[in-house]
Structures are given as structure tokens and as C-alpha cells.
C-alpha atoms as a PDB file:
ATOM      1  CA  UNK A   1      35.243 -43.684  12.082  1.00  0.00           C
ATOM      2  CA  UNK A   2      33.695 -40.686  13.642  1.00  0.00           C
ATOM      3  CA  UNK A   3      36.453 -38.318  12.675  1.00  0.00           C
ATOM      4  CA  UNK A   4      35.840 -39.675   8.841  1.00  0.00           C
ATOM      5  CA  UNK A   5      31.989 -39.095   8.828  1.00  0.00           C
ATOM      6  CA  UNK A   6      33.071 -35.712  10.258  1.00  0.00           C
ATOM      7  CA  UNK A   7      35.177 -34.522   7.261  1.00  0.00           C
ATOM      8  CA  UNK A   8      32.729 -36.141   5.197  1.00  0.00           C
ATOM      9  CA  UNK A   9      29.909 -34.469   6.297  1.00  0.00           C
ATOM     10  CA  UNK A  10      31.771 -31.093   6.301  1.00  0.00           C
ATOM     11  CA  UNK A  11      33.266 -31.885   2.789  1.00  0.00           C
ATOM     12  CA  UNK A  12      29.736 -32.117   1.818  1.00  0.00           C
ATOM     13  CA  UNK A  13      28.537 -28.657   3.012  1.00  0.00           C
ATOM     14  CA  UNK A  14      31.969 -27.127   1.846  1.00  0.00           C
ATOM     15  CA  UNK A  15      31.086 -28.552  -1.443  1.00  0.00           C
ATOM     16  CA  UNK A  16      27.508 -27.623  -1.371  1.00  0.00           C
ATOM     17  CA  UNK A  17      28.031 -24.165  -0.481  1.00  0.00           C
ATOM     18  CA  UNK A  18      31.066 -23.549  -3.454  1.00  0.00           C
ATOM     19  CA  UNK A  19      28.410 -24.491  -5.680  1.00  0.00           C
ATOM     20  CA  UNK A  20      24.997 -22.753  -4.091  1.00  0.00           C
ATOM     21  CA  UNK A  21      26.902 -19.577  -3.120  1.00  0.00           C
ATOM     22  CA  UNK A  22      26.819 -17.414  -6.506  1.00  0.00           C
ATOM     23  CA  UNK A  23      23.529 -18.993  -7.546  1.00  0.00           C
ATOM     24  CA  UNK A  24      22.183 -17.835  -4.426  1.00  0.00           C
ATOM     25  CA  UNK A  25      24.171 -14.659  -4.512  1.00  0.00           C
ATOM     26  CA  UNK A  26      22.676 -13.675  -7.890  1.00  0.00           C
ATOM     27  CA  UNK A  27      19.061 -14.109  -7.137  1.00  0.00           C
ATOM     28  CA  UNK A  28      19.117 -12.334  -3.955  1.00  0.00           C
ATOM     29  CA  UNK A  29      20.740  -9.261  -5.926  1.00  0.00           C
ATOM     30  CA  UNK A  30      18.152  -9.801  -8.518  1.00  0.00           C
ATOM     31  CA  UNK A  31      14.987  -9.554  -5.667  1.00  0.00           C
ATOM     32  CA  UNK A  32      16.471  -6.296  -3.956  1.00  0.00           C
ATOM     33  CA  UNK A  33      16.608  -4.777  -8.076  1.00  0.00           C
ATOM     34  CA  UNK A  34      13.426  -6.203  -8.652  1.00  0.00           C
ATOM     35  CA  UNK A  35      12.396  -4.477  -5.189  1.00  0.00           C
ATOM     36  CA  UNK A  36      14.275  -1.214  -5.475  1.00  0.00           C
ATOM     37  CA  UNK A  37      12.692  -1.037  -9.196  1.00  0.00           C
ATOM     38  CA  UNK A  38       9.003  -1.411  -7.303  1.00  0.00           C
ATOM     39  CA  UNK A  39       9.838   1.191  -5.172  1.00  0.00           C
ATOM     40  CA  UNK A  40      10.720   3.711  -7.636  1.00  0.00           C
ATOM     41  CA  UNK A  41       7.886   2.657  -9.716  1.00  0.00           C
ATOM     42  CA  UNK A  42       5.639   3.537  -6.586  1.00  0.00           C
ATOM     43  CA  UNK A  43       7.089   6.849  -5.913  1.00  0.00           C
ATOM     44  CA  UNK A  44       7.011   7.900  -9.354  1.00  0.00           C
ATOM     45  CA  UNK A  45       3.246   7.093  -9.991  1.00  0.00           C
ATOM     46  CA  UNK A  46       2.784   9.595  -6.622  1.00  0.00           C
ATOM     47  CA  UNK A  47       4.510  12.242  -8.038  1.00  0.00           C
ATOM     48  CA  UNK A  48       7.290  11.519  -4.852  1.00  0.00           C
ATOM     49  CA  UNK A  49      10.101  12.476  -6.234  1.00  0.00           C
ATOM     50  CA  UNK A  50      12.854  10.837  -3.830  1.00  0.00           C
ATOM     51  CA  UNK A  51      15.423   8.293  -4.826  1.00  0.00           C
ATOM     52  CA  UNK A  52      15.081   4.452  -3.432  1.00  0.00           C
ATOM     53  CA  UNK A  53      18.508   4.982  -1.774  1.00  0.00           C
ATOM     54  CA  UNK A  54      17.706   8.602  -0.229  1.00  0.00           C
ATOM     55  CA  UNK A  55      14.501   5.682   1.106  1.00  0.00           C
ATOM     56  CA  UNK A  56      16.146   3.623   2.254  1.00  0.00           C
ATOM     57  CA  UNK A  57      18.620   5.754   4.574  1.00  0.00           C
ATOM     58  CA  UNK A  58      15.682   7.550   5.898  1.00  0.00           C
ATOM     59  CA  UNK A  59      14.249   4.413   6.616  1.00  0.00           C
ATOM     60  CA  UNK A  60      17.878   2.694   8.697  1.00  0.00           C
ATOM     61  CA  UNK A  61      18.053   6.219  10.541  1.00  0.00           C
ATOM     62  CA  UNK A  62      14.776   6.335  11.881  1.00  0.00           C
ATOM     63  CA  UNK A  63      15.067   2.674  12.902  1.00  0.00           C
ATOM     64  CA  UNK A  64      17.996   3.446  14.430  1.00  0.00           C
ATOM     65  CA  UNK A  65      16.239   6.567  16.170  1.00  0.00           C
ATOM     66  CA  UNK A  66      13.571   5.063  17.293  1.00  0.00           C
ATOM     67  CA  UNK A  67      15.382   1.777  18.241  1.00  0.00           C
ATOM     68  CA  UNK A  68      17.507   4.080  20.848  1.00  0.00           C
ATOM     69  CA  UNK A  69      14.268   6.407  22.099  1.00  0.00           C
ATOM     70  CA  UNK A  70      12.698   2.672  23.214  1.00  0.00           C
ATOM     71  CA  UNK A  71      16.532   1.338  24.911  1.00  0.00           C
ATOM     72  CA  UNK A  72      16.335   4.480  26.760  1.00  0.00           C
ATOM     73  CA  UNK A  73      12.735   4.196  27.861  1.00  0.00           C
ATOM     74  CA  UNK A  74      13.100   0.593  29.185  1.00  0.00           C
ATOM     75  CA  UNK A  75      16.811   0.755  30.725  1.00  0.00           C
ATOM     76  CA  UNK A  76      15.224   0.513  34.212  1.00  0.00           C
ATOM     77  CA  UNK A  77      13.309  -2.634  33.042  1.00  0.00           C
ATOM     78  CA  UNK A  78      14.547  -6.171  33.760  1.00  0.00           C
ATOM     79  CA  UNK A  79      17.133  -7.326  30.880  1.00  0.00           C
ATOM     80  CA  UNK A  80      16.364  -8.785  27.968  1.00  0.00           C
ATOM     81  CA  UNK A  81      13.048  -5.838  28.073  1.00  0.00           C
ATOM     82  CA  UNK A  82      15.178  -3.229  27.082  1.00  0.00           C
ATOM     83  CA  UNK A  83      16.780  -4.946  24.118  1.00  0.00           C
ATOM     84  CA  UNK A  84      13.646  -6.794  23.329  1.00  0.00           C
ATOM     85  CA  UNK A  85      11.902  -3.282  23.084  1.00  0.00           C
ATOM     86  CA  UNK A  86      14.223  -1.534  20.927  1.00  0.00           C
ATOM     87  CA  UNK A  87      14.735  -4.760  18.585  1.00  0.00           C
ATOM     88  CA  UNK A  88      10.696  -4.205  18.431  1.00  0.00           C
ATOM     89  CA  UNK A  89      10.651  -0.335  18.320  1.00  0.00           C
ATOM     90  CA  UNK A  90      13.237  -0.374  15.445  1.00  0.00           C
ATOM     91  CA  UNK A  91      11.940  -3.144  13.318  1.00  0.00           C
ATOM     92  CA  UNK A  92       8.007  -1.086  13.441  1.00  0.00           C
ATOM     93  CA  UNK A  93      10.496   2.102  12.684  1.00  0.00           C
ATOM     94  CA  UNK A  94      12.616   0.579   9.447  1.00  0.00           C
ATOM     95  CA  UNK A  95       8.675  -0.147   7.601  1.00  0.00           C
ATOM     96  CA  UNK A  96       7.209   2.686   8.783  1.00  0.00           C
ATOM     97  CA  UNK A  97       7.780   4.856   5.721  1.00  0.00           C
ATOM     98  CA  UNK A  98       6.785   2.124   3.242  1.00  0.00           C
ATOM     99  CA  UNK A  99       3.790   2.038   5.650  1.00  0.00           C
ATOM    100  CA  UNK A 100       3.110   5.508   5.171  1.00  0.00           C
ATOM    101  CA  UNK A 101       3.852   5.498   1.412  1.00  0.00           C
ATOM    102  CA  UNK A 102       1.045   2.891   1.684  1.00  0.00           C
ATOM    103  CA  UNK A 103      -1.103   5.040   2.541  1.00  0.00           C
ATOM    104  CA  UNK A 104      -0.272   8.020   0.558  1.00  0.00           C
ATOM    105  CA  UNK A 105      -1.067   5.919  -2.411  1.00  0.00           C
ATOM    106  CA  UNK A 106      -4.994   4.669  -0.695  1.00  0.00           C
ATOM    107  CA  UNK A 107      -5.152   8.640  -0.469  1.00  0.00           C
ATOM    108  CA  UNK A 108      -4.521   9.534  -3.711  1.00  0.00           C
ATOM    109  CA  UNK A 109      -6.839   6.820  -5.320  1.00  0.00           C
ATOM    110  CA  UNK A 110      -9.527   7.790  -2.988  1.00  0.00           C
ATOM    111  CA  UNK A 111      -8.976  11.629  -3.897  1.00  0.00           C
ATOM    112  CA  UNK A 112      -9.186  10.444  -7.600  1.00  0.00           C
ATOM    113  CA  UNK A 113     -11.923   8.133  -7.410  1.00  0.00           C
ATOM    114  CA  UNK A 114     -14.057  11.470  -5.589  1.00  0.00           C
ATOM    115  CA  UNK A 115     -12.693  13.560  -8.352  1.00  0.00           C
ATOM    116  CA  UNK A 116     -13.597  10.854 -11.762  1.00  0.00           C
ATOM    117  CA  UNK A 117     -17.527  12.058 -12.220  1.00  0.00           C
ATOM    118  CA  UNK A 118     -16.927  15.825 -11.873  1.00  0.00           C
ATOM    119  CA  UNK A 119     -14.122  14.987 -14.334  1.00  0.00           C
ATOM    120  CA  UNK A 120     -16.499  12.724 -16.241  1.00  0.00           C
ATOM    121  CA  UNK A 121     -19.269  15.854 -16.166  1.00  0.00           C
ATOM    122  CA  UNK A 122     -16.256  18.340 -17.522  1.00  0.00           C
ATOM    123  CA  UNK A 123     -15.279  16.061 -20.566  1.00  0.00           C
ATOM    124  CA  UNK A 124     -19.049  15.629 -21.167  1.00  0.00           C
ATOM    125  CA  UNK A 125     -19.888  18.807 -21.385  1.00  0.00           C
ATOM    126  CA  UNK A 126     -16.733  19.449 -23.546  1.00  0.00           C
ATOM    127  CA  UNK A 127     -17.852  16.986 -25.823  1.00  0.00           C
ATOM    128  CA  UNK A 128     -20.948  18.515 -26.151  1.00  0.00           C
ATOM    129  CA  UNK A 129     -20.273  21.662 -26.823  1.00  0.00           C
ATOM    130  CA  UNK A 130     -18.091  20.463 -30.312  1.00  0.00           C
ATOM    131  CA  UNK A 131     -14.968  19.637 -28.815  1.00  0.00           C
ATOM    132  CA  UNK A 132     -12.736  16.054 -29.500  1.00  0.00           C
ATOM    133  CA  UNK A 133     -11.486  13.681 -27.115  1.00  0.00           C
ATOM    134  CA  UNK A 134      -7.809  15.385 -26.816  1.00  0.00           C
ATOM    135  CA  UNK A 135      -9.706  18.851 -26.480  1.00  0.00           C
ATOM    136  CA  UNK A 136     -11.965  17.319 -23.521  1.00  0.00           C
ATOM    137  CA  UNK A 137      -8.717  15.859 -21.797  1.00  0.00           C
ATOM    138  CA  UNK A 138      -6.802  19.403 -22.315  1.00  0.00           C
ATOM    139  CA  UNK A 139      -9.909  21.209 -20.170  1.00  0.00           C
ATOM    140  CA  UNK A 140     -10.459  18.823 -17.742  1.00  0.00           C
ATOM    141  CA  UNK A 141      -6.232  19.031 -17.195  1.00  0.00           C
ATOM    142  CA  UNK A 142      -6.148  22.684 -16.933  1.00  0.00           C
ATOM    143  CA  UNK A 143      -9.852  23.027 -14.480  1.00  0.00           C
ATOM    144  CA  UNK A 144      -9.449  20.457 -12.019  1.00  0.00           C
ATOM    145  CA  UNK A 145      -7.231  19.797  -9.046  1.00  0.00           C
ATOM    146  CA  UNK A 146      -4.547  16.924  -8.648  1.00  0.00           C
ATOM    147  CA  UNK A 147      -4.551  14.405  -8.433  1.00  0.00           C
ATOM    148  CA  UNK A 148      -6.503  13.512 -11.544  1.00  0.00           C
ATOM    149  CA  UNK A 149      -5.065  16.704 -13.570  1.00  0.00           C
ATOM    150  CA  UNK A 150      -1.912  14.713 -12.767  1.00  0.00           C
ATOM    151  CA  UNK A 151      -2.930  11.166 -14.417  1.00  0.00           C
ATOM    152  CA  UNK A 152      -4.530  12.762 -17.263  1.00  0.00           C
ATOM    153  CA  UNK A 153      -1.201  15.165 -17.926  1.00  0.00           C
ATOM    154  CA  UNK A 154       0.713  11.985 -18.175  1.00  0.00           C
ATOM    155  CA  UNK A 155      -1.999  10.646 -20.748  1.00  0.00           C
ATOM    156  CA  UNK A 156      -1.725  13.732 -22.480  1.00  0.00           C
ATOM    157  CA  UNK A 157       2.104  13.354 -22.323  1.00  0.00           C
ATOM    158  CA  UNK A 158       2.160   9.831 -23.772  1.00  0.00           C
ATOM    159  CA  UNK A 159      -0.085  11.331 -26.442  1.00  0.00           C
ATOM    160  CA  UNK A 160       2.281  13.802 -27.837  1.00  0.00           C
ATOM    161  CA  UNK A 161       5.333  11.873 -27.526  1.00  0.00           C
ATOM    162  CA  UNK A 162       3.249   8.844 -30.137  1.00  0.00           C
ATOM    163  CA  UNK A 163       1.444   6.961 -27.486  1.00  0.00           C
ATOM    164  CA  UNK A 164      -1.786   5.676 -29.049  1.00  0.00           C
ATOM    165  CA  UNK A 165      -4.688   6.840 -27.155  1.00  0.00           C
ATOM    166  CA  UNK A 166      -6.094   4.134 -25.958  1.00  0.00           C
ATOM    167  CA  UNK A 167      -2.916   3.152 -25.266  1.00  0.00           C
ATOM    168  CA  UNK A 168      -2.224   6.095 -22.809  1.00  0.00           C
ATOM    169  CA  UNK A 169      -5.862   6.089 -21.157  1.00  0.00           C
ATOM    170  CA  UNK A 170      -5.085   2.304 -20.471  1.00  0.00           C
ATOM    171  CA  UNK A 171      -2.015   3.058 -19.048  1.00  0.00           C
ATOM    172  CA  UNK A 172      -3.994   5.604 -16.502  1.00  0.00           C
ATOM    173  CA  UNK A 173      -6.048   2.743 -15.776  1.00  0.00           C
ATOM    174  CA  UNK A 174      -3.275   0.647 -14.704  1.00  0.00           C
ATOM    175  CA  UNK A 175      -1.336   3.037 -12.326  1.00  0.00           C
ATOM    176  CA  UNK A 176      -4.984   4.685 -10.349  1.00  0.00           C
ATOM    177  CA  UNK A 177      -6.578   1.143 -10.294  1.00  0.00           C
ATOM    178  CA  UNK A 178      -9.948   2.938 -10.766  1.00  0.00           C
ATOM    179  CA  UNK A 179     -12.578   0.302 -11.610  1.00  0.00           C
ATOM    180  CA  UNK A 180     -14.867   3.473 -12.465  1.00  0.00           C
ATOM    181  CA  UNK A 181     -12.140   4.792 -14.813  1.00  0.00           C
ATOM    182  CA  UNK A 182     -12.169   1.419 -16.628  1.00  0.00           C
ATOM    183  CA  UNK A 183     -15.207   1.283 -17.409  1.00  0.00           C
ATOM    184  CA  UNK A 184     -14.857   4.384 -19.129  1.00  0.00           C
ATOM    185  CA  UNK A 185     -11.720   3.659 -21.097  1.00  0.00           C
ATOM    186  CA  UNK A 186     -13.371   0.731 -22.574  1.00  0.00           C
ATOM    187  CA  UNK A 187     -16.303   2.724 -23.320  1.00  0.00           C
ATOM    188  CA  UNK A 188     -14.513   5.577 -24.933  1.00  0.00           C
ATOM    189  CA  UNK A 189     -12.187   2.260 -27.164  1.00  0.00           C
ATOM    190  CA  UNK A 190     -15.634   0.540 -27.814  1.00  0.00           C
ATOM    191  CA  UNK A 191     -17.189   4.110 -29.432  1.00  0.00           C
ATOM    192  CA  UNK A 192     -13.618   4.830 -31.177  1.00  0.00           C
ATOM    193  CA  UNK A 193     -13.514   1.647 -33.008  1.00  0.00           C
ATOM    194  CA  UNK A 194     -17.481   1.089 -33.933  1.00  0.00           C
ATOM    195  CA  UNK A 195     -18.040   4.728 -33.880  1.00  0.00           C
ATOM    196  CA  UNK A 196     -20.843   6.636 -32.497  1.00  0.00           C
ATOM    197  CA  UNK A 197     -21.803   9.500 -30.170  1.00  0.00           C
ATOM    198  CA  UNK A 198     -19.000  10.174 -27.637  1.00  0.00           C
ATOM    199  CA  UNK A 199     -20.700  12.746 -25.794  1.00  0.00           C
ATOM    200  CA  UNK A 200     -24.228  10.499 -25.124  1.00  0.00           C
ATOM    201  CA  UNK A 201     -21.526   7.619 -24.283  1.00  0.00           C
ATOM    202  CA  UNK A 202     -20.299  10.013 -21.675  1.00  0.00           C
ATOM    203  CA  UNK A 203     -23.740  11.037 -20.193  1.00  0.00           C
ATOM    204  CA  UNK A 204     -25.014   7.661 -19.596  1.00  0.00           C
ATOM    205  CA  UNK A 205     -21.020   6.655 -18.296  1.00  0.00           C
ATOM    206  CA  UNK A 206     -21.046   9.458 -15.611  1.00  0.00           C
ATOM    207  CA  UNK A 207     -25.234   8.069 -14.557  1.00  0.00           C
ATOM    208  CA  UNK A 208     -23.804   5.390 -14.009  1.00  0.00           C
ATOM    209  CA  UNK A 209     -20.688   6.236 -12.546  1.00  0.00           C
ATOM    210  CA  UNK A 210     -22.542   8.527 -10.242  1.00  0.00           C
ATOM    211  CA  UNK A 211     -25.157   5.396  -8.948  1.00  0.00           C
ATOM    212  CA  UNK A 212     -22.130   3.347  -8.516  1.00  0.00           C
ATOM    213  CA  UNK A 213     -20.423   6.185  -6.189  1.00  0.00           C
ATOM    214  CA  UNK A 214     -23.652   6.027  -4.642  1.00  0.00           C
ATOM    215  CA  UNK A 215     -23.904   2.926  -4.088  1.00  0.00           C
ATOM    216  CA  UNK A 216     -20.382   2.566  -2.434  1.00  0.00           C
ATOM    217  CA  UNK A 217     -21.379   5.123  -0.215  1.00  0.00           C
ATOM    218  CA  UNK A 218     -24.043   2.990   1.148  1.00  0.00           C
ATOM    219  CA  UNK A 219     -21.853  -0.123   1.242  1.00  0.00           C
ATOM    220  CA  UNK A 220     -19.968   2.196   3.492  1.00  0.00           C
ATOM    221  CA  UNK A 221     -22.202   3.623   5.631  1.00  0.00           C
ATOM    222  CA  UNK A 222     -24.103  -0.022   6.577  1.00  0.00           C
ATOM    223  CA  UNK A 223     -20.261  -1.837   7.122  1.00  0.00           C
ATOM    224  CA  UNK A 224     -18.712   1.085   9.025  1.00  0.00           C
ATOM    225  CA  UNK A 225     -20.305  -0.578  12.173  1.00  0.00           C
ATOM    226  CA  UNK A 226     -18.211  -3.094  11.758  1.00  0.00           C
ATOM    227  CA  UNK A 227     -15.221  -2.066  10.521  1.00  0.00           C
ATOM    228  CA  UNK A 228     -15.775   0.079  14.164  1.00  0.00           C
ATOM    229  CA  UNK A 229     -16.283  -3.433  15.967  1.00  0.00           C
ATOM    230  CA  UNK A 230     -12.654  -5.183  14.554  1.00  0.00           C
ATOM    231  CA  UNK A 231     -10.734  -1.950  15.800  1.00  0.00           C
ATOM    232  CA  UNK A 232     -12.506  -2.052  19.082  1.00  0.00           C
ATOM    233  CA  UNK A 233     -11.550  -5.761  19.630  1.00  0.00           C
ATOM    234  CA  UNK A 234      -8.701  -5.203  17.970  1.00  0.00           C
ATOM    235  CA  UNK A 235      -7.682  -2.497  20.615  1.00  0.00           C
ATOM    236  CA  UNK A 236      -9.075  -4.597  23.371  1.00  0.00           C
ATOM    237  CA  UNK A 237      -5.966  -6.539  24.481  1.00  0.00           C
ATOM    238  CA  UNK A 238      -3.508  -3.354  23.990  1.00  0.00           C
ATOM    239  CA  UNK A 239      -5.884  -1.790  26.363  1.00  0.00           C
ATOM    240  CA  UNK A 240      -6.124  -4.688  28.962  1.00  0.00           C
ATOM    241  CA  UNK A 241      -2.629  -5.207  28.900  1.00  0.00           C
ATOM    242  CA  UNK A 242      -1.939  -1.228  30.278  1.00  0.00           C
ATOM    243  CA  UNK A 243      -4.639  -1.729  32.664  1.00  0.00           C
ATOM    244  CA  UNK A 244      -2.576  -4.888  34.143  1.00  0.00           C
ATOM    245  CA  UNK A 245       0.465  -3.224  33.900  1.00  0.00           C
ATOM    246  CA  UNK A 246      -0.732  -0.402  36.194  1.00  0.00           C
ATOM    247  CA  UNK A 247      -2.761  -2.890  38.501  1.00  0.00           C
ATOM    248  CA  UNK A 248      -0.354  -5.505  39.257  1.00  0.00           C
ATOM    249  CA  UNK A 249       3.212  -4.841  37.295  1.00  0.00           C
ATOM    250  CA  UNK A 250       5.167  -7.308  38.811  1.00  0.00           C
ATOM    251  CA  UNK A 251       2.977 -10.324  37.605  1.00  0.00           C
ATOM    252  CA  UNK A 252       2.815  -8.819  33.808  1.00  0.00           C
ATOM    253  CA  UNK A 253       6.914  -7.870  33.902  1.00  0.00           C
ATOM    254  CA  UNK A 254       6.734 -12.013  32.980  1.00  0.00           C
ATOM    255  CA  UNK A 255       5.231 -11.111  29.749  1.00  0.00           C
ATOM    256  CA  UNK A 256       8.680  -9.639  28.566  1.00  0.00           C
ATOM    257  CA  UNK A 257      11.600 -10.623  30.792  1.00  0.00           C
ATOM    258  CA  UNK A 258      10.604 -14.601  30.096  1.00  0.00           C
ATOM    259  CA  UNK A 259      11.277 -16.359  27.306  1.00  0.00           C
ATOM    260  CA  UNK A 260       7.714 -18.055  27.383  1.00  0.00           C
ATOM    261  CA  UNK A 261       5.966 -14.844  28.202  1.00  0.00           C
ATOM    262  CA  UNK A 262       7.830 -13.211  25.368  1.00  0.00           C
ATOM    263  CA  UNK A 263       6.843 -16.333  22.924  1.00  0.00           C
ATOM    264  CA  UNK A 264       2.737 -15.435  24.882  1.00  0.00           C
ATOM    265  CA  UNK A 265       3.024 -11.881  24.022  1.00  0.00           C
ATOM    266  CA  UNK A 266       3.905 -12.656  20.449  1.00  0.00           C
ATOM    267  CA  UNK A 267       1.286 -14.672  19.985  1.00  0.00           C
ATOM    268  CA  UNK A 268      -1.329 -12.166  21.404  1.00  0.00           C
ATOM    269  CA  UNK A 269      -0.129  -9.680  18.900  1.00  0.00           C
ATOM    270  CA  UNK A 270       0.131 -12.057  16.069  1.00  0.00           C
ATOM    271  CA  UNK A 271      -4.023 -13.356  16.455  1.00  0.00           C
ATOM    272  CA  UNK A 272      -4.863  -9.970  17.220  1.00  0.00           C
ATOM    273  CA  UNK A 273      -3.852  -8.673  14.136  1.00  0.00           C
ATOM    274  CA  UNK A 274      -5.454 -11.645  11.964  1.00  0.00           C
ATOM    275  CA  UNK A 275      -8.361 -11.140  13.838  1.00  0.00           C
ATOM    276  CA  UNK A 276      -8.358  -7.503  13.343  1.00  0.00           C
ATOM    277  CA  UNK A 277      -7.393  -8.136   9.186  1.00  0.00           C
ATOM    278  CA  UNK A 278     -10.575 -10.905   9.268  1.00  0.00           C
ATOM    279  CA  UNK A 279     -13.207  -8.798  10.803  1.00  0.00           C
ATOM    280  CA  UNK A 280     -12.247  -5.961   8.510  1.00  0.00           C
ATOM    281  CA  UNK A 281     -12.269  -8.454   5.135  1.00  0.00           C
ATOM    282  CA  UNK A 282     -15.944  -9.693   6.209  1.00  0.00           C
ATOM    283  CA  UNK A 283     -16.920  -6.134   6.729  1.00  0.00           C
ATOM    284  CA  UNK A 284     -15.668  -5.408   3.013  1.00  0.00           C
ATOM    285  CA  UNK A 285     -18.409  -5.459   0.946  1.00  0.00           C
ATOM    286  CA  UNK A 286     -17.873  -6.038  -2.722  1.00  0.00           C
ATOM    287  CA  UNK A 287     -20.204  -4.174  -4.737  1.00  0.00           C
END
């Protein structure tokens, strides 16, 4: 009877993998395209020009790297540290460059946020002085700096190649993420359609583009105590933990050459980084 529910119960999971295997097979190829195509997306928007593959291999070598700088660090340490280490060291090391493409990309939409109103003032002034809308975007491409030159050559781009220009500017809004910016594309599709003074439209849009800046900047400056406060705390156990490991570092070799120390220390890091992440969304003031 036993050896019957055996080949049974096998039979079942032969059977049930013969008929899950391509189905799963296809949608896991489907999520690493999907990926791969988010990747490039990302790079491209940068102005990174790098291939996802080219990525990826930088990102398995300096694993790898890494992986074997921490196994030679902690070979004198009490097995499993040294495997337990590298396994750590290398799996930081494979997401660091998505980490740092990361952000790249918060740098660049800073640098373009800081850039929009003396942008804003260059159109406006365009405008004033007789020119159009695709005259405005030409100077403000050719006098200022990336990376907002950049965004508004690929509007400018889209343009010539039959890109409708609302189109293109809403595009721009979609890869910076600018909130400012928006407002300003649907100002600029709001004075198209009804008509009216662009170049009024554009003084009162960089007034109050320029309180809003403002305004952030205070946000800032009353939060940044706390945002100070979650790294502290967030620091805090990193810091103890060297401190014990220089006082007494037989008692803290536990932490990683036990399984239920290892399974502790885990859970140390995990809650410190919510904690860290929870402080810092409190201290986020939406504005």
C-alpha cells in the first residue's frame, strides 16, 4: 500500500510538472524581457549609453569580486563566517550598480528640477521679445547646461521627426517626473488650445514655480533634523555592534558562527532598515 501511494504521489508531481514546466518557463522569460526592457529604458532616459548585457556582466564580476575580497577577509573566522560573509558581500555587490543607477537618476531630476525656473525665465523672456514656442525651446537648448538642454533636445527631436507638441513636452514630463514641469505643460496645452498670451502665462508660471521651489526649500530645511535623527538611529546598532566586537569578541563571534545568532543578526538588520525607511517617510513632507 505504501509503495502504491508512493508512485502515486510521484506520478502526480511528474504529471504536474510536464504540464507547469513551459507555462512557467515562458513567463519567467517574459519577466527578465520585461526587466531587461526597464533597464534599457532607464539607461537611455540618462543618456547611459551601455547595453543591459554589458550590465549585467559588470554587475556578476563585481559580485564575484567582492564576494572573494570578503572570503579572504574572514578565512581566519570560525566556519560558516567566511562563507556567510562573502554570500552577504556578493549579494550587496550584484545590486550595487542598479543601486547606483538609482541614484544617478535622483541626481539628474534634482539637477533638472534646480535648472526648470532659470529655464522657465529664458523661454519667458524669449517669448517676450517676439519669439514662438519652438524658437523659445531652440534658445533655452542651445544656453543652458544638461541636463535639461538634454530633455528639451529630445522634445525638439520628436518635433521634427512629426511628434505633436504637446505630445513631445508630455513625453518630457513623463521621463523627468517634474511636478513643476507639469504644471507648465498643461499651461502651455491650456493657452494653445483657448489661445491667449504665452509669454504672461509664462511670467505668472515661473512666480509660481519660483514660491513653490521656495517653499520646498523650507520643507527641507525644517525636516532635515529628522531625516539626521533616522540615520543616526539607523547607524546606532552598526556602531554598537563594532564596539562589542572590539570589547568582548568571543561573546559576539555567536552572532555569525550560530545558526540562531545568524537568524538575530538578520533580524537586527532587517528592523533597522524599516525603521530607518519609516523615520525618513514621516520626515517627508508633502508640499
Amino acid at each position: 500500500m505504501l509503495y502504491l501511494i508512493l508512485i502515486l504521489v510521484f506520478g502526480a508531481v511528474g504529471t504536474g510538472f510536464y504540464f507547469l514546466y513551459q507555462p512557467a518557463q515562458a513567463a519567467m522569460q517574459k519577466n527578465v524581457f520585461r526587466q531587461k526592457e526597464h533597464v534599457a529604458h532607464e539607461l537611455e532616459e540618462m543618456f547611459i549609453f551601455i547595453s543591459v548585457d554589458s550590465l549585467q556582466k559588470i554587475k556578476w564580476s563585481l559580485s564575484m569580486v567582492v564576494a572573494g575580497v570578503g572570503l579572504i577577509l574572514t578565512w581566519e573566522a570560525k566556519p560558516p563566517a567566511p562563507l556567510i560573509a562573502a554570500a552577504l558581500l556578493g549579494i550587496i555587490a550584484y545590486w550595487g550598480p542598479e543601486l547606483f543607477i538609482i541614484y544617478l537618476r535622483k541626481k539628474r531630476r534634482a539637477a533638472f528640477s534646480q535648472q526648470l525656473v532659470d529655464g522657465l525665465v529664458l523661454m519667458s523672456n524669449g517669448l517676450r521679445s517676439g519669439f514662438t514656442l519652438q524658437q523659445a525651446i531652440d534658445m533655452l537648448i542651445e544656453e543652458m547646461p544638461a541636463p535639461i538642454s538634454q530633455e528639451f533636445e529630445l522634445v525638439r527631436r520628436e518635433f521634427k521627426l512629426g511628434v505633436d507638441l504637446d505630445v513631445a513636452l508630455r513625453n518630457c514630463v513623463n521621463r523627468t517626473k517634474d511636478e513643476d514641469l507639469d504644471l507648465v505643460v498643461t499651461a502651455i496645452q491650456i493657452t494653445r488650445q483657448l489661445g491667449g498670451n504665452l509669454a504672461e502665462v509664462f511670467d505668472r508660471i515661473v512666480a509660481m514655480v519660483r514660491e513653490r521651489k521656495i517653499l520646498a526649500g523650507k520643507a527641507d530645511a525644517l525636516t532635515s533634523e529628522g531625516k539626521l535623527q533616522a540615520l543616526v538611529v539607523g547607524l546606532l546598532p552598526y556602531g554598537f555592534l563594532f564596539a562589542m566586537i572590539k570589547v568582548n569578541p568571543d561573546m559576539m563571534r555567536i552572532m555569525w558562527t550560530t545558526f540562531p545568532g545568524f537568524i538575530a543578526l538578520l533580524l537586527v538588520i532587517i528592523l533597522d532598515t524599516v525603521g530607518y525607511l519609516w523615520v525618513r517617510k514621516v520626515a517627508n513632507v508633502e508640499y
